[in-house]
Protein backbone atom coordinates (compact mmCIF):
# COMPACT_ATOMS: atom_id res chain seq x y z
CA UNK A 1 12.39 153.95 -131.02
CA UNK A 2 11.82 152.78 -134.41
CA UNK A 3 14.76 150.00 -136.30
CA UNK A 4 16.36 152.52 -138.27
CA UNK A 5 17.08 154.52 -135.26
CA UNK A 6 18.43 152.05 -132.85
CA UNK A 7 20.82 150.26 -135.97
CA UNK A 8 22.41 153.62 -136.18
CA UNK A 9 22.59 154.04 -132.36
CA UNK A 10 24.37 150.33 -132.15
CA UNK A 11 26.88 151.27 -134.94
CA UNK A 12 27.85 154.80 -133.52
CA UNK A 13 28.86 153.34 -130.52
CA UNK A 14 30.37 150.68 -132.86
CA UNK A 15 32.56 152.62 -134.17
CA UNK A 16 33.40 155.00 -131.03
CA UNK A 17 34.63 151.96 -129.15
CA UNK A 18 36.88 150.82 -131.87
CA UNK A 19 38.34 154.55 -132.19
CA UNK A 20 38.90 154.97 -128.51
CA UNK A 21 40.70 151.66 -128.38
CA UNK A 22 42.69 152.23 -131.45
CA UNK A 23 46.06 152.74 -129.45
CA UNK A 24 48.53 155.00 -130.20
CA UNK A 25 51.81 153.10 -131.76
CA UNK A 26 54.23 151.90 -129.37
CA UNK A 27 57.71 153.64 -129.67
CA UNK A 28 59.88 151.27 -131.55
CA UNK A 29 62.59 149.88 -128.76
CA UNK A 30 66.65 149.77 -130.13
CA UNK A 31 66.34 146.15 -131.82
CA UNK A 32 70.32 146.22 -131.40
CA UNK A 33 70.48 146.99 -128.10
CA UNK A 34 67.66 144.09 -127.00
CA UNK A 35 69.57 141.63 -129.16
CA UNK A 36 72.98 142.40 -127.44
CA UNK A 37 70.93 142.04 -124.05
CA UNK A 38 69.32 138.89 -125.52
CA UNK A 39 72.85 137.23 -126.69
CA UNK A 40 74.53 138.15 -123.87
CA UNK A 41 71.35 136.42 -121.56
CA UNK A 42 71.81 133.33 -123.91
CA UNK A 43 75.82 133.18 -123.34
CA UNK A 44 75.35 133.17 -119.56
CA UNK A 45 72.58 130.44 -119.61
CA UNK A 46 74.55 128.42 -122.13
CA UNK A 47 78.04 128.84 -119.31
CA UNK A 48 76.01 128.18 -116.40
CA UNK A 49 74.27 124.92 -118.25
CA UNK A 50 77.96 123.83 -118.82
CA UNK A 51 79.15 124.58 -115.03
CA UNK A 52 75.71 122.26 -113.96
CA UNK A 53 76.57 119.46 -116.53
CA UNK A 54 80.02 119.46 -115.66
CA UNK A 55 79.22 119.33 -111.65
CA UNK A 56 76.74 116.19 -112.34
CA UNK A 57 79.32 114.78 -114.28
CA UNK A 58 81.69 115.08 -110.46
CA UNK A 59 78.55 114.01 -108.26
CA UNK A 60 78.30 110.55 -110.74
CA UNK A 61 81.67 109.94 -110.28
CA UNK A 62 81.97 110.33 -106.91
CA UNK A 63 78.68 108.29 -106.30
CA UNK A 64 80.53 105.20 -108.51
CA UNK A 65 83.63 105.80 -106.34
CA UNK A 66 81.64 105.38 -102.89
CA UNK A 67 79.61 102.24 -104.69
CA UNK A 68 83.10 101.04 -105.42
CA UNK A 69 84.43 101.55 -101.88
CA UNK A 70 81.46 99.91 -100.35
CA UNK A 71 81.81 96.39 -102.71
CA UNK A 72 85.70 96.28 -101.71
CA UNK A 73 85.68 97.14 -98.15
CA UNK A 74 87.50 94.29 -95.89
CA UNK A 75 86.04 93.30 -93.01
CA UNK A 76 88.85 91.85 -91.48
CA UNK A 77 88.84 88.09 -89.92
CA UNK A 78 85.56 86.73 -89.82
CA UNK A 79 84.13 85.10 -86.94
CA UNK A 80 82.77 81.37 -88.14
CA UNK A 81 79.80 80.66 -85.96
CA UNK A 82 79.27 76.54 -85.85
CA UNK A 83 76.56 75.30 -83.73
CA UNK A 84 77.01 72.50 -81.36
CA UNK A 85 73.45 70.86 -82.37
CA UNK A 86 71.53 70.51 -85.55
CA UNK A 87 69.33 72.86 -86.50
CA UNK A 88 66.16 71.12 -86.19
CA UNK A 89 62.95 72.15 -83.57
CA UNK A 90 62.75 70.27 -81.05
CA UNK A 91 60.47 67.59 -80.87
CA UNK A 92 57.83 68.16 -78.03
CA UNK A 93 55.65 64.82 -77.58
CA UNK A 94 51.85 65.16 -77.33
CA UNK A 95 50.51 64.52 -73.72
CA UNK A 96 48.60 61.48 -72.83
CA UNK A 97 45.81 60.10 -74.26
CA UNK A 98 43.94 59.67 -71.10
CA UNK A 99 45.47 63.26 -69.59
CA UNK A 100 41.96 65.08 -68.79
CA UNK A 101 41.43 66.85 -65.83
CA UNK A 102 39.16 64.50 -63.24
CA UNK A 103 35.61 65.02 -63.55
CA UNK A 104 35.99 66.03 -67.67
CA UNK A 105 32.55 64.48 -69.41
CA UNK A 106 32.88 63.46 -73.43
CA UNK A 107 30.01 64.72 -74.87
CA UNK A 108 29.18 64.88 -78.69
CA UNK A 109 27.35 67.53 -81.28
CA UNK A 110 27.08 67.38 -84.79
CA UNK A 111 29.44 64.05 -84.94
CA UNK A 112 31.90 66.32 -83.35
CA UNK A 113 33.10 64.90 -79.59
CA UNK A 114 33.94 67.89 -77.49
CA UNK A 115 34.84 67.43 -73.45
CA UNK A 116 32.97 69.91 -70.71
CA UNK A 117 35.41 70.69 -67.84
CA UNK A 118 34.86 71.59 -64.71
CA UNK A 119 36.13 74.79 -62.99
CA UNK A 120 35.47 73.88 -59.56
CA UNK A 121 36.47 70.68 -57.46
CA UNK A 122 33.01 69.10 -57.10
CA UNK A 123 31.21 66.38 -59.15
CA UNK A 124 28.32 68.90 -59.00
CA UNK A 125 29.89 71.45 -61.13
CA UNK A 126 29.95 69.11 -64.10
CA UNK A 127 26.75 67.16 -63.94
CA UNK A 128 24.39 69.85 -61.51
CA UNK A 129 21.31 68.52 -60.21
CA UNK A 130 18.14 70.20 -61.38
C-alpha cells in the first residue's frame, strides 16, 4: 500500500473509534433529591461527630479522676523498717600470703610471676622427671 492509502486507513478508524465511544448522555439525576440525601448524610455525620467528642470528653475525665484516686490513696500505717547494723559489705580479709597449696612452684613469663599447681599428691606431678 502506497502513503496516501494507509493515512486514510489510520484516520477512518480514527474517527470510527471516537464515534463508537462517543457515549450517549447520561440521564440527568433529581439534583434536589441528591442534595436532600446529601444534607441529611452531612447532619448525621455532624450528630454522630458530636456524640464521639462528647464521649472523649467522659473517657478524659474519668481517666483524670482514676489519676486522681491513685495520687490520694492512703495506705494506712506504714511499717518503718530500721536495720539493726549498718549498711556496709562486709569486710572479708584476703588469705595468707604464704597460703599455697604444698608442692605450688613460682614460675615467671613475660615479667609476669604465675604459680603451677599440682593436681595430684606427689612431688612428681609438679616437677616430672624426663
Amino acid at each position: 500500500m502506497n502513503r496516501k492509502a494507509t493515512a486514510a486507513l489510520v484516520i477512518v478508524a480514527l474517527i470510527a473509534t471516537v464515534s463508537l465511544r462517543a457515549d450517549a448522555p447520561a440521564p440527568q439525576k433529581d439534583l434536589g433529591k441528591e442534595n436532600a440525601e446529601l444534607k441529611a448524610k452531612v447532619e448525621a455525620l455532624q450528630k454522630q461527630n458530636a456524640e464521639l467528642k462528647e464521649r472523649v470528653k467522659l473517657l478524659q475525665e474519668s481517666a483524670r479522676l482514676k489519676e486522681l484516686e491513685k495520687a490520694n490513696v492512703d495506705l494506712g500505717p506504714r511499717l518503718w523498717y530500721v536495720p539493726t547494723e549498718p549498711a556496709q559489705p562486709k569486710v572479708v580479709t584476703p588469705p595468707k600470703a604464704n597460703a599455697m597449696p604444698p608442692g605450688a612452684v613460682e614460675r615467671e613469663f613475660n615479667g609476669v610471676t604465675y604459680y603451677v599447681v599440682p593436681l595430684g599428691s606427689t612431688a612428681e606431678t609438679v616437677n616430672p622427671k624426663p
